[in-house]
PDB file of N, CA and C in Angstrom:
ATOM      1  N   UNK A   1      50.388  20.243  38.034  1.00  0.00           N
ATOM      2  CA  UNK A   1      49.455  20.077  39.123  1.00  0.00           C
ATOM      3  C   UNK A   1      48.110  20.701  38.733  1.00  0.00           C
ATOM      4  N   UNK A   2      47.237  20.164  39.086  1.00  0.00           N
ATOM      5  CA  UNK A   2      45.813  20.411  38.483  1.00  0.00           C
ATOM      6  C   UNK A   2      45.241  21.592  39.869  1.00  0.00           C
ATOM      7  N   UNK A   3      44.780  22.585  39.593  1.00  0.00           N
ATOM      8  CA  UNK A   3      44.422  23.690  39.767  1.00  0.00           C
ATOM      9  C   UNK A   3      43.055  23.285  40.320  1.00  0.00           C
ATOM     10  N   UNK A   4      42.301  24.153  41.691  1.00  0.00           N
ATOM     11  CA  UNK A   4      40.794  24.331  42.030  1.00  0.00           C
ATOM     12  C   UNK A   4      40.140  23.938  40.212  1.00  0.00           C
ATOM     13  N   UNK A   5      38.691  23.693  40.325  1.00  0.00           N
ATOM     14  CA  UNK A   5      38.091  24.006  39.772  1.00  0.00           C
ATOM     15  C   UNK A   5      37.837  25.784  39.547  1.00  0.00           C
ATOM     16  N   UNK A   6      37.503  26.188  40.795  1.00  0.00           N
ATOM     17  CA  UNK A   6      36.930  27.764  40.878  1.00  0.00           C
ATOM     18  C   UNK A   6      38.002  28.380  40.806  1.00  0.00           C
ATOM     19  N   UNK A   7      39.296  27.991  41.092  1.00  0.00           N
ATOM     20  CA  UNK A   7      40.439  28.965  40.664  1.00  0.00           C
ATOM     21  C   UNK A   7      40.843  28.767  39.313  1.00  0.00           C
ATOM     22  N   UNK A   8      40.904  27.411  38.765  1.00  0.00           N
ATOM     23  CA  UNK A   8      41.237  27.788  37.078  1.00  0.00           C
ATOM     24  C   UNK A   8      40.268  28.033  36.099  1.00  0.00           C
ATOM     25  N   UNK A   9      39.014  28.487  36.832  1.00  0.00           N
ATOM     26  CA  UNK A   9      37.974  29.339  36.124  1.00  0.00           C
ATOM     27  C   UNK A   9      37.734  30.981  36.542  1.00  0.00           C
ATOM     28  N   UNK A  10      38.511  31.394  37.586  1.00  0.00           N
ATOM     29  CA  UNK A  10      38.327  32.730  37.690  1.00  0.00           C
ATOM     30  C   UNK A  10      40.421  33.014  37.108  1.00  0.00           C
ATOM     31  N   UNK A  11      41.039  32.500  37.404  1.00  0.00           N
ATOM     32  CA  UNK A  11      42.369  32.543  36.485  1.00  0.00           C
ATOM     33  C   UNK A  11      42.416  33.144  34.617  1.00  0.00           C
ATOM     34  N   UNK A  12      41.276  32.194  34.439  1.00  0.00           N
ATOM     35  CA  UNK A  12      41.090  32.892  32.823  1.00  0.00           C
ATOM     36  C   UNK A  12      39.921  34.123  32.775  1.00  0.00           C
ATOM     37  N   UNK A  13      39.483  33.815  34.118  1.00  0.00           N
ATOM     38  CA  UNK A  13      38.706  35.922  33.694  1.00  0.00           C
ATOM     39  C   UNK A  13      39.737  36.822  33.922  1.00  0.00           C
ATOM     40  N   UNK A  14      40.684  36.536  34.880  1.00  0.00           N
ATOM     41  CA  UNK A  14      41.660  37.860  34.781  1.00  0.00           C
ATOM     42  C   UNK A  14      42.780  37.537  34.282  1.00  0.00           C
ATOM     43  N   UNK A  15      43.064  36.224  33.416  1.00  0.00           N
ATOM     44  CA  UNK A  15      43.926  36.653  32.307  1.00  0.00           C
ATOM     45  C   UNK A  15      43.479  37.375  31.464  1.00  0.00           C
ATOM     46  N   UNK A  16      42.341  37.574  31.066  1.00  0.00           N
ATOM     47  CA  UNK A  16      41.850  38.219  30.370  1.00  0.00           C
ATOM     48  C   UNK A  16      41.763  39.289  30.553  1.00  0.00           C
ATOM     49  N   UNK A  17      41.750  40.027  31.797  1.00  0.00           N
ATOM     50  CA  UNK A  17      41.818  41.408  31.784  1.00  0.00           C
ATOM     51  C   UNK A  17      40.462  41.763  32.858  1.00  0.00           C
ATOM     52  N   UNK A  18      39.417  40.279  33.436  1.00  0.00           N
ATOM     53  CA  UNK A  18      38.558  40.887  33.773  1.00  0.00           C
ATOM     54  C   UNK A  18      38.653  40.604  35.450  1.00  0.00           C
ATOM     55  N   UNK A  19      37.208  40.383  36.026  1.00  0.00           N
ATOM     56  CA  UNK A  19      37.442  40.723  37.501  1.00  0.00           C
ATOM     57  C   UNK A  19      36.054  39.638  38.135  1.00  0.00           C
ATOM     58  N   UNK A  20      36.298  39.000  39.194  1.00  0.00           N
ATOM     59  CA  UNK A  20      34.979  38.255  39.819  1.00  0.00           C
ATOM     60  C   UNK A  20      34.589  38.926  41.459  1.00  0.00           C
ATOM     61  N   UNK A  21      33.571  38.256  41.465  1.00  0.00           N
ATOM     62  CA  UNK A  21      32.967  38.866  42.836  1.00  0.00           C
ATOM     63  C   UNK A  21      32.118  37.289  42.790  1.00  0.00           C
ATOM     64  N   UNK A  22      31.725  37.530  44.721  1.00  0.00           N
ATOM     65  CA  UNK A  22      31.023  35.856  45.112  1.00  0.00           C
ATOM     66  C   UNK A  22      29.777  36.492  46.158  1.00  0.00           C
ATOM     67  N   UNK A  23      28.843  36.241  45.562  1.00  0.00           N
ATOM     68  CA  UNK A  23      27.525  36.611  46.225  1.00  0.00           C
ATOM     69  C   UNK A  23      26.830  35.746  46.942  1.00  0.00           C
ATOM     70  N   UNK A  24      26.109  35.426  48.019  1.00  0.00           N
ATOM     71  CA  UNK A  24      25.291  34.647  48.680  1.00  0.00           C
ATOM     72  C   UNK A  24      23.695  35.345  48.706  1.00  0.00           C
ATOM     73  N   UNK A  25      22.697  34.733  48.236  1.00  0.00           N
ATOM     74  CA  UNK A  25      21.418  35.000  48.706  1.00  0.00           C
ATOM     75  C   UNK A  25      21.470  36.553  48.529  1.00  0.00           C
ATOM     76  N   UNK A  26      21.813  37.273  47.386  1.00  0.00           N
ATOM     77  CA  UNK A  26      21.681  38.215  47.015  1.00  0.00           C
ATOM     78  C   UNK A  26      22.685  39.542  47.558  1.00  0.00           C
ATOM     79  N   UNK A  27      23.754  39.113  48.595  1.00  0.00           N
ATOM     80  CA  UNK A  27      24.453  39.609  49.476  1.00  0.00           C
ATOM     81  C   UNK A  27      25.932  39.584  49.062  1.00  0.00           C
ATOM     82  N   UNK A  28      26.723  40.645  48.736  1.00  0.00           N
ATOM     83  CA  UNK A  28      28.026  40.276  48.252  1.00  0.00           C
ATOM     84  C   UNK A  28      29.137  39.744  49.290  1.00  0.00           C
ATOM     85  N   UNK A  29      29.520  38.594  49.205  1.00  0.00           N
ATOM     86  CA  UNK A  29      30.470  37.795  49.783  1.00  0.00           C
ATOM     87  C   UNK A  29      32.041  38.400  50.058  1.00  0.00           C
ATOM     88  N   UNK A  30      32.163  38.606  48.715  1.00  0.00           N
ATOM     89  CA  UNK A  30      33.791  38.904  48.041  1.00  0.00           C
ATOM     90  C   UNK A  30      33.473  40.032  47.382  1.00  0.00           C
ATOM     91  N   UNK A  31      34.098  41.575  47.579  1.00  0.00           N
ATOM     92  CA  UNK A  31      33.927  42.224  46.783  1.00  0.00           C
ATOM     93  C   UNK A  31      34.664  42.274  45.217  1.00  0.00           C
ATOM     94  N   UNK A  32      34.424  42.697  44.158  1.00  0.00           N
ATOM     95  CA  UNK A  32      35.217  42.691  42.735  1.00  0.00           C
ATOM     96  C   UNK A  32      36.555  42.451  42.794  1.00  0.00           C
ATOM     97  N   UNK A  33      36.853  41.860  42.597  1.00  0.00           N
ATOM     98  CA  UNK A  33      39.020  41.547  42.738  1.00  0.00           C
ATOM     99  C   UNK A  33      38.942  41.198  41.690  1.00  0.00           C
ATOM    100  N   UNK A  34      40.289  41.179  41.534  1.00  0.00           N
ATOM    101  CA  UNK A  34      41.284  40.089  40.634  1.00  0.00           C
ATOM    102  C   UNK A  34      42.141  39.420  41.069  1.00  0.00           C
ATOM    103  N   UNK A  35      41.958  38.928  42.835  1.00  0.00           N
ATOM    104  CA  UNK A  35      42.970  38.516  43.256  1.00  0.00           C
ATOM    105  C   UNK A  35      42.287  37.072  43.468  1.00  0.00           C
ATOM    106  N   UNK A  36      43.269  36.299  42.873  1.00  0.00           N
ATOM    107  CA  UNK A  36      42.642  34.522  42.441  1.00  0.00           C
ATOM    108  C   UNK A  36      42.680  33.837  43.785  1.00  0.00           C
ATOM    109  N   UNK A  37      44.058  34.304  44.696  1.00  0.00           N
ATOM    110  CA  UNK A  37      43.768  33.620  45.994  1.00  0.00           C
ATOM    111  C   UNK A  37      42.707  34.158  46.768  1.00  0.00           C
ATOM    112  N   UNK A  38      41.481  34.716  46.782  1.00  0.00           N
ATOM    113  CA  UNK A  38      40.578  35.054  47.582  1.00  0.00           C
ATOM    114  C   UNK A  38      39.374  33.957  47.419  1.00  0.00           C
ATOM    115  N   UNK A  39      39.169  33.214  45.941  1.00  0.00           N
ATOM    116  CA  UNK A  39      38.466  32.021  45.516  1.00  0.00           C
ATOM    117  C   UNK A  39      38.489  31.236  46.464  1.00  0.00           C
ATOM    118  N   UNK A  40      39.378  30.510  46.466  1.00  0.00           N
ATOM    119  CA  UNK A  40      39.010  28.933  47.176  1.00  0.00           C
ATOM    120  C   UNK A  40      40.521  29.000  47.863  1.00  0.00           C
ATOM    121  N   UNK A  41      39.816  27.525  48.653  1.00  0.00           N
ATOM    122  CA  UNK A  41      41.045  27.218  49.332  1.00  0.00           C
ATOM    123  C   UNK A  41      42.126  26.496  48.131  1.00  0.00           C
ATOM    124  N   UNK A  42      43.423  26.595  48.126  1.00  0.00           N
ATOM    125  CA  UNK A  42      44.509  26.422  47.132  1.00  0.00           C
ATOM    126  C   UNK A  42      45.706  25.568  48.006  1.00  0.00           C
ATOM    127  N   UNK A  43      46.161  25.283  49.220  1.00  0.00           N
ATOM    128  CA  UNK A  43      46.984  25.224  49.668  1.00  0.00           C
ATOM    129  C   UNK A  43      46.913  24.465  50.812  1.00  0.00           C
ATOM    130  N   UNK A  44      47.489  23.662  51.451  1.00  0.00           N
ATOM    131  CA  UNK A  44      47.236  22.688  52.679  1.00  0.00           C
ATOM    132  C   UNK A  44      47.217  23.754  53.631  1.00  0.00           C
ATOM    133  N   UNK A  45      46.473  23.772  54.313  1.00  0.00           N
ATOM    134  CA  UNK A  45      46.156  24.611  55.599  1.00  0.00           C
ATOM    135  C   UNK A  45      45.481  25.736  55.802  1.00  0.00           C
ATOM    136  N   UNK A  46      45.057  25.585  54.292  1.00  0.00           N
ATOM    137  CA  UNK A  46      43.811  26.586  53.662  1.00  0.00           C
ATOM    138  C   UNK A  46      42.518  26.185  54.179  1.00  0.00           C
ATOM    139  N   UNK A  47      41.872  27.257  55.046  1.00  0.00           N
ATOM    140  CA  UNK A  47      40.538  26.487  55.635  1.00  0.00           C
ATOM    141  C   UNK A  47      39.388  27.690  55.254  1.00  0.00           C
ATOM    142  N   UNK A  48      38.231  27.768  54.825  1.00  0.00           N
ATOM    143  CA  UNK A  48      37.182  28.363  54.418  1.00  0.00           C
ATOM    144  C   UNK A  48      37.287  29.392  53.671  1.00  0.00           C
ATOM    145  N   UNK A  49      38.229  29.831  52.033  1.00  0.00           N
ATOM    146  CA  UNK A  49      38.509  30.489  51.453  1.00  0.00           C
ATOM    147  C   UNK A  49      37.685  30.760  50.716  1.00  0.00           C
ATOM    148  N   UNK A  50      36.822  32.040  50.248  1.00  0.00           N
ATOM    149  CA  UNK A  50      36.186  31.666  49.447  1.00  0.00           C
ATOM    150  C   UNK A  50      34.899  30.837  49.108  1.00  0.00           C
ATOM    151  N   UNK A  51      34.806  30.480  48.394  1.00  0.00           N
ATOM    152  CA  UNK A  51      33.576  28.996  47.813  1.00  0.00           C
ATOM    153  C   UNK A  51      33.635  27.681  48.588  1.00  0.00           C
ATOM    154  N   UNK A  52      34.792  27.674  49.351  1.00  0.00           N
ATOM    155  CA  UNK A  52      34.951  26.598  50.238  1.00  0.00           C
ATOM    156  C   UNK A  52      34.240  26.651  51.553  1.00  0.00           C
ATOM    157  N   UNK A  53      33.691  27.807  51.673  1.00  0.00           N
ATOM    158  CA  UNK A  53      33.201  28.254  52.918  1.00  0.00           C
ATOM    159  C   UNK A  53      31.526  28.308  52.903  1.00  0.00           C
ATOM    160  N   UNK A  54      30.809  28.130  51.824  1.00  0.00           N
ATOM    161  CA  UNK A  54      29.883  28.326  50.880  1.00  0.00           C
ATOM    162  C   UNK A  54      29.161  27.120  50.575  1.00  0.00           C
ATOM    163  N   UNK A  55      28.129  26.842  50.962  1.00  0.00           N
ATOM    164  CA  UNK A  55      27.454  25.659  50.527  1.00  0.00           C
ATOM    165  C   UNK A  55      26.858  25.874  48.698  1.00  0.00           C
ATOM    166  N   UNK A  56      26.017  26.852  48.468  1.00  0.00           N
ATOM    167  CA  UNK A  56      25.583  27.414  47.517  1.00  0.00           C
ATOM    168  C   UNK A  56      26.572  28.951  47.386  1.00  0.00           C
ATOM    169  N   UNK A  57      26.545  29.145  46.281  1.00  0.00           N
ATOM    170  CA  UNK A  57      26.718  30.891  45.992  1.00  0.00           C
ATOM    171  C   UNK A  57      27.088  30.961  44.402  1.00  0.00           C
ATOM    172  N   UNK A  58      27.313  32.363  44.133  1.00  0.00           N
ATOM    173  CA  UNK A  58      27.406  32.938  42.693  1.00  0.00           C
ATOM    174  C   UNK A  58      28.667  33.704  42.488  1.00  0.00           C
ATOM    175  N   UNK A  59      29.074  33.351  41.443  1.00  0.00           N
ATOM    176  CA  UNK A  59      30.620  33.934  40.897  1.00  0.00           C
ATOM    177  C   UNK A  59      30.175  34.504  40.172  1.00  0.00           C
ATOM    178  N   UNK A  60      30.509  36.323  40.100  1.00  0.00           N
ATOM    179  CA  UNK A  60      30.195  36.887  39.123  1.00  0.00           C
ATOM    180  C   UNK A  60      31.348  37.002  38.361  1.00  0.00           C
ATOM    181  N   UNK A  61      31.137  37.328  37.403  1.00  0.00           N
ATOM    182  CA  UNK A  61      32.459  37.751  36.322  1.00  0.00           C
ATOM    183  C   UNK A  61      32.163  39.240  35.692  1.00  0.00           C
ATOM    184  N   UNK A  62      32.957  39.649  35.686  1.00  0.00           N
ATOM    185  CA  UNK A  62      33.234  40.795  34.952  1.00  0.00           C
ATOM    186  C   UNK A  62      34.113  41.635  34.381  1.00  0.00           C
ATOM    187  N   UNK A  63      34.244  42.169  33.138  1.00  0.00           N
ATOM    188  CA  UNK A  63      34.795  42.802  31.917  1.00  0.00           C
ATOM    189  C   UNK A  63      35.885  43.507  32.891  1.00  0.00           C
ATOM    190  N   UNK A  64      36.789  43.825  32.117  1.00  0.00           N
ATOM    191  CA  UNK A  64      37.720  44.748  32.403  1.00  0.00           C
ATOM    192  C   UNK A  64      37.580  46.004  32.749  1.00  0.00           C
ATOM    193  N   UNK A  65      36.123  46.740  32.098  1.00  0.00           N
ATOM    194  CA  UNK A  65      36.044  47.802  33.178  1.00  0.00           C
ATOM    195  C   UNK A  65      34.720  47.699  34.187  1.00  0.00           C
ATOM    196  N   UNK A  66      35.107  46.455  35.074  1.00  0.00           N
ATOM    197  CA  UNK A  66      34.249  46.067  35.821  1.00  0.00           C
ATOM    198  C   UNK A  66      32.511  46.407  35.517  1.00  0.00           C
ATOM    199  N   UNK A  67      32.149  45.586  34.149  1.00  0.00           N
ATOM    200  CA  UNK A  67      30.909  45.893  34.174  1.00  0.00           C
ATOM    201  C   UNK A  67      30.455  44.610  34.203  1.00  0.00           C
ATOM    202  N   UNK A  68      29.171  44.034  34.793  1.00  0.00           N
ATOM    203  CA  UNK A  68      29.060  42.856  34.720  1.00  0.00           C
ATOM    204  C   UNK A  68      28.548  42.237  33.657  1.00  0.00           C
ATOM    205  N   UNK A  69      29.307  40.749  33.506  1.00  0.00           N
ATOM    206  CA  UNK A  69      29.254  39.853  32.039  1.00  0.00           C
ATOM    207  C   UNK A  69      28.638  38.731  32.265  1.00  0.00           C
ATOM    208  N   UNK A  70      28.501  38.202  33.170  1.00  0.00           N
ATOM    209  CA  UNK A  70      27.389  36.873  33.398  1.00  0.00           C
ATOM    210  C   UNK A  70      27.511  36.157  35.122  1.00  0.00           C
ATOM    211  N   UNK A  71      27.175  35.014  35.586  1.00  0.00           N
ATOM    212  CA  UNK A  71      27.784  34.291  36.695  1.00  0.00           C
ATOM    213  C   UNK A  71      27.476  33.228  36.312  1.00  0.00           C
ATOM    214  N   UNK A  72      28.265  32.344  37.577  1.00  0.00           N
ATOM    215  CA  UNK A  72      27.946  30.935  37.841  1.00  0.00           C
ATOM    216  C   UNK A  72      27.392  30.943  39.002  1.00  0.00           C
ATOM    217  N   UNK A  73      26.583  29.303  39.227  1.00  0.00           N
ATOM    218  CA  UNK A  73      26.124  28.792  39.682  1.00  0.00           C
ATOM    219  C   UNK A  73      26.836  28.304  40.637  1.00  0.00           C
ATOM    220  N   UNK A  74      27.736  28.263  41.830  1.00  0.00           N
ATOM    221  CA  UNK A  74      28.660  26.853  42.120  1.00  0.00           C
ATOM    222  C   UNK A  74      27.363  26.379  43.634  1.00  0.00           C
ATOM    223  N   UNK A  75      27.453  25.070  43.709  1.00  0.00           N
ATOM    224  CA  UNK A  75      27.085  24.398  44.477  1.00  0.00           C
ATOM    225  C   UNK A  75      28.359  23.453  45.098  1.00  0.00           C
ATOM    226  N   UNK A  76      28.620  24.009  46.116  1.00  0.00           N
ATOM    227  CA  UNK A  76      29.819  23.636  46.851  1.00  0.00           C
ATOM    228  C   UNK A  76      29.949  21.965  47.185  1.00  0.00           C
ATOM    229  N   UNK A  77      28.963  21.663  47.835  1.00  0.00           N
ATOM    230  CA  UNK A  77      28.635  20.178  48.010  1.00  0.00           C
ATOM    231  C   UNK A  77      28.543  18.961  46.863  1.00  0.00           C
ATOM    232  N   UNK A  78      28.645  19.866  45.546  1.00  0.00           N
ATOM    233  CA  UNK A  78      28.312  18.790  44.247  1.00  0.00           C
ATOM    234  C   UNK A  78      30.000  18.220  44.499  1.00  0.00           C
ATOM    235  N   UNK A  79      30.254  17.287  43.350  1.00  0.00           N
ATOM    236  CA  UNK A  79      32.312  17.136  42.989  1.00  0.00           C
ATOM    237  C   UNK A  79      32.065  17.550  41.776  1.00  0.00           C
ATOM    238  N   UNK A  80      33.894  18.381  41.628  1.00  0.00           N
ATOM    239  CA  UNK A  80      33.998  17.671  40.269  1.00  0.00           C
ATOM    240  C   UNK A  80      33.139  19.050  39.545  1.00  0.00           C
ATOM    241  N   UNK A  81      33.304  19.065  38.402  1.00  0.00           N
ATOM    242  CA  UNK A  81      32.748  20.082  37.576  1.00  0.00           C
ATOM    243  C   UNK A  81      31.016  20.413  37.787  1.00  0.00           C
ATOM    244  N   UNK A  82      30.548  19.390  38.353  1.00  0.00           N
ATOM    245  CA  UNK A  82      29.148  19.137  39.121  1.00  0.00           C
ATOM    246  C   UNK A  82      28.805  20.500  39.707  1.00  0.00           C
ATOM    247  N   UNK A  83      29.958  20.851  40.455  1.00  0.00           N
ATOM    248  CA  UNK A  83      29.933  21.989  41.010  1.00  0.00           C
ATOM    249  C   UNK A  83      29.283  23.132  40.030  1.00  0.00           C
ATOM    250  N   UNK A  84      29.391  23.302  39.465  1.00  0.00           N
ATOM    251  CA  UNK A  84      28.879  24.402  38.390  1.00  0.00           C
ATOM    252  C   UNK A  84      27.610  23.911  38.081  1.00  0.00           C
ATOM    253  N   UNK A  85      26.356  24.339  38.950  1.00  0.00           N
ATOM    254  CA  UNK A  85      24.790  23.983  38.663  1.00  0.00           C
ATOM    255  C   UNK A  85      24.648  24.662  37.246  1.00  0.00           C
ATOM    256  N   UNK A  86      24.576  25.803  37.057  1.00  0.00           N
ATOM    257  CA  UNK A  86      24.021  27.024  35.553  1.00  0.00           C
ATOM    258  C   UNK A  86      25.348  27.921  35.881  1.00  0.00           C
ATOM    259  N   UNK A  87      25.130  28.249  34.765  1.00  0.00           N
ATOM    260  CA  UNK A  87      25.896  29.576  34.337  1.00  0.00           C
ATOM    261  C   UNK A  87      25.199  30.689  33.308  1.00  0.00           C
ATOM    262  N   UNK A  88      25.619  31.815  32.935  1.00  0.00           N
ATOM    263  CA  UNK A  88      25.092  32.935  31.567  1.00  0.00           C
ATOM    264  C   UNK A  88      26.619  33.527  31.026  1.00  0.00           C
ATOM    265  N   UNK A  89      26.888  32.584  30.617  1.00  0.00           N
ATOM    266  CA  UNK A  89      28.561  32.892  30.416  1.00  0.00           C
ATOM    267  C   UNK A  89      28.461  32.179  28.934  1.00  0.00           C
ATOM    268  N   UNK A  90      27.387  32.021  28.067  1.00  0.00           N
ATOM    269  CA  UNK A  90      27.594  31.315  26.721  1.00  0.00           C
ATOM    270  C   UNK A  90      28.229  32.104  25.777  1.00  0.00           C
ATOM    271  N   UNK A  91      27.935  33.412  25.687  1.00  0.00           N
ATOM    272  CA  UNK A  91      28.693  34.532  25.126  1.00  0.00           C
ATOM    273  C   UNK A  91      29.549  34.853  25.744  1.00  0.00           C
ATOM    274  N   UNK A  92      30.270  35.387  26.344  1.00  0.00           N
ATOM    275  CA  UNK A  92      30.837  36.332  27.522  1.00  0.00           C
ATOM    276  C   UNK A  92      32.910  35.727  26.517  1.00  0.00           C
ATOM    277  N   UNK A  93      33.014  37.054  26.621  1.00  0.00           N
ATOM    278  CA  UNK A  93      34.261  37.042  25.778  1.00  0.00           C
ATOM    279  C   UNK A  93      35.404  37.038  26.822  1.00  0.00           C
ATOM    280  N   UNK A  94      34.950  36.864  28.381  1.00  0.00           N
ATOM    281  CA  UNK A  94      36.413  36.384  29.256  1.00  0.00           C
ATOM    282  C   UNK A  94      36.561  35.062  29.053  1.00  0.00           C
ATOM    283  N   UNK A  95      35.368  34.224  29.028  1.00  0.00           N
ATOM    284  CA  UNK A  95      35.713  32.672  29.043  1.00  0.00           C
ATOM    285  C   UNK A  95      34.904  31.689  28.451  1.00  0.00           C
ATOM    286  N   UNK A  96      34.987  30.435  27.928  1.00  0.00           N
ATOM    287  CA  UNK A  96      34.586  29.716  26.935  1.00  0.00           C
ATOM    288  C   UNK A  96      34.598  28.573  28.163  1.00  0.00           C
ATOM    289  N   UNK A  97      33.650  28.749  29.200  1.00  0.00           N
ATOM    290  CA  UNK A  97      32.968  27.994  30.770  1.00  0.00           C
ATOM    291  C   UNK A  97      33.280  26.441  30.253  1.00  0.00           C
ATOM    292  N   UNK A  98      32.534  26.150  29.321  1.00  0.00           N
ATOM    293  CA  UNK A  98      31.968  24.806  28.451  1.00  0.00           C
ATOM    294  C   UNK A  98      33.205  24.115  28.101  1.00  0.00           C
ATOM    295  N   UNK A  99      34.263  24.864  27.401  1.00  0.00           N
ATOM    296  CA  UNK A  99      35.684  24.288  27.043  1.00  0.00           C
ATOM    297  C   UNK A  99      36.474  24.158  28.101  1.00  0.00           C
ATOM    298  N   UNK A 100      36.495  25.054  28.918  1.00  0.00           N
ATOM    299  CA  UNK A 100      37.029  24.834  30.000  1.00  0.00           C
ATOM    300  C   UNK A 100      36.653  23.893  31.277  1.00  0.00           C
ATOM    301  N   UNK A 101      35.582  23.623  31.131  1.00  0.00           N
ATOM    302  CA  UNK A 101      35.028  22.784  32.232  1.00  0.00           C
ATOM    303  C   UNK A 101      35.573  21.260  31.872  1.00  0.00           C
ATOM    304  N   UNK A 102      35.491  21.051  30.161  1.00  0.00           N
ATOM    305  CA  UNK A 102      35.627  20.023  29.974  1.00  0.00           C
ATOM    306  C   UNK A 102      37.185  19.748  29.820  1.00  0.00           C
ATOM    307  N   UNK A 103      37.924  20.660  29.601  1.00  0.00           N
ATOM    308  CA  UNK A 103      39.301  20.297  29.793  1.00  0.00           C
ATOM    309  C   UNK A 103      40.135  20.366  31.406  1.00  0.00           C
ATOM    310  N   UNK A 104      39.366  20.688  32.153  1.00  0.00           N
ATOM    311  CA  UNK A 104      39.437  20.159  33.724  1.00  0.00           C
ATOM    312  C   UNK A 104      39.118  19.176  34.031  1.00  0.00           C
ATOM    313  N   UNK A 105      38.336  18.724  33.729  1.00  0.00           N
ATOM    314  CA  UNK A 105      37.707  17.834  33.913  1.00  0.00           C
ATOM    315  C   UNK A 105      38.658  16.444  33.413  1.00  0.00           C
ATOM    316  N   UNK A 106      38.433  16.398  32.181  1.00  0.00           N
ATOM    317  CA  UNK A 106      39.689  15.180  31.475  1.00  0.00           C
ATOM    318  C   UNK A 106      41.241  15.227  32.139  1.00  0.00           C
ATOM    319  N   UNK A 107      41.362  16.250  32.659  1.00  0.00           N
ATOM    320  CA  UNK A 107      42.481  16.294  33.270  1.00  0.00           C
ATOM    321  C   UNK A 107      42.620  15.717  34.689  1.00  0.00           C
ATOM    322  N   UNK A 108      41.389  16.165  35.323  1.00  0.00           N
ATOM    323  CA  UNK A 108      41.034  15.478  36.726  1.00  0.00           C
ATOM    324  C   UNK A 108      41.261  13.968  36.466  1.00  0.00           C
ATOM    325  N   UNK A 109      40.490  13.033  35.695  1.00  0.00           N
ATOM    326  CA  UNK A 109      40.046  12.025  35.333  1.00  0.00           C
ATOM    327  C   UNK A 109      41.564  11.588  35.169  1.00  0.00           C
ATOM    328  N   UNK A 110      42.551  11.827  34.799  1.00  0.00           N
ATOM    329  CA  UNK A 110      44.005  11.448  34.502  1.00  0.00           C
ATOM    330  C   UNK A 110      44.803  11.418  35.665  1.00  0.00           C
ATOM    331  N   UNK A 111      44.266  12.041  36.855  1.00  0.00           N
ATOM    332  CA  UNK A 111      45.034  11.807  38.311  1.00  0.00           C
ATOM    333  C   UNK A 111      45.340  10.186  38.634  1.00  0.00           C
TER     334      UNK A 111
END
């Protein structure tokens, strides 16, 4: 079963060991977790979880000892990997954004 977008991209920051937070207009949304169900809605009867609740906002990511490593962009209203306007995650040693976007993506496309 094919996974959120925003959950099988914050899934590989804390396999990794690291941690996200979701900011609005400069205002923290979600404080630092590692808890993946706080992202998005995941589940039928799941209503405004997260990024789902969010027209615009920012996923931060961060290192294992919660220092910060880059964000995304998500634009809630885009589909589809669309969702991800920018990111500063080209380096960032929790996740490889670019590989991963595109192997969601091909996977979506196979539904």
């Amino acid at each position: 079963m094919l996974e959120p977008l925003a959950k099988t991209i914050v899934q590989e920051v804390v396999d990794e060991g690291g941690f996200y937070s979701i900011e609005i207009e400069g205002e923290e949304y979600q404080e630092i977790t590692n808890d993946t169900s706080l992202i998005c809605n995941q589940k039928d009867g799941d209503k405004y979880i997260g990024v789902d609740n969010l027209d615009i906002c920012y996923i931060n990511v961060y290192d294992s000892k919660k220092e910060f490593d880059g964000w995304i962009l998500w634009i809630g209203v885009n589909d589809h990997v669309e969702r991800i306007s920018d990111h500063t995650l080209m380096s960032s040693d929790y996740i490889n954004i670019d590989k991963l976007m595109d192997k969601w993506e091909k996977e979506y496309i196979r539904l």
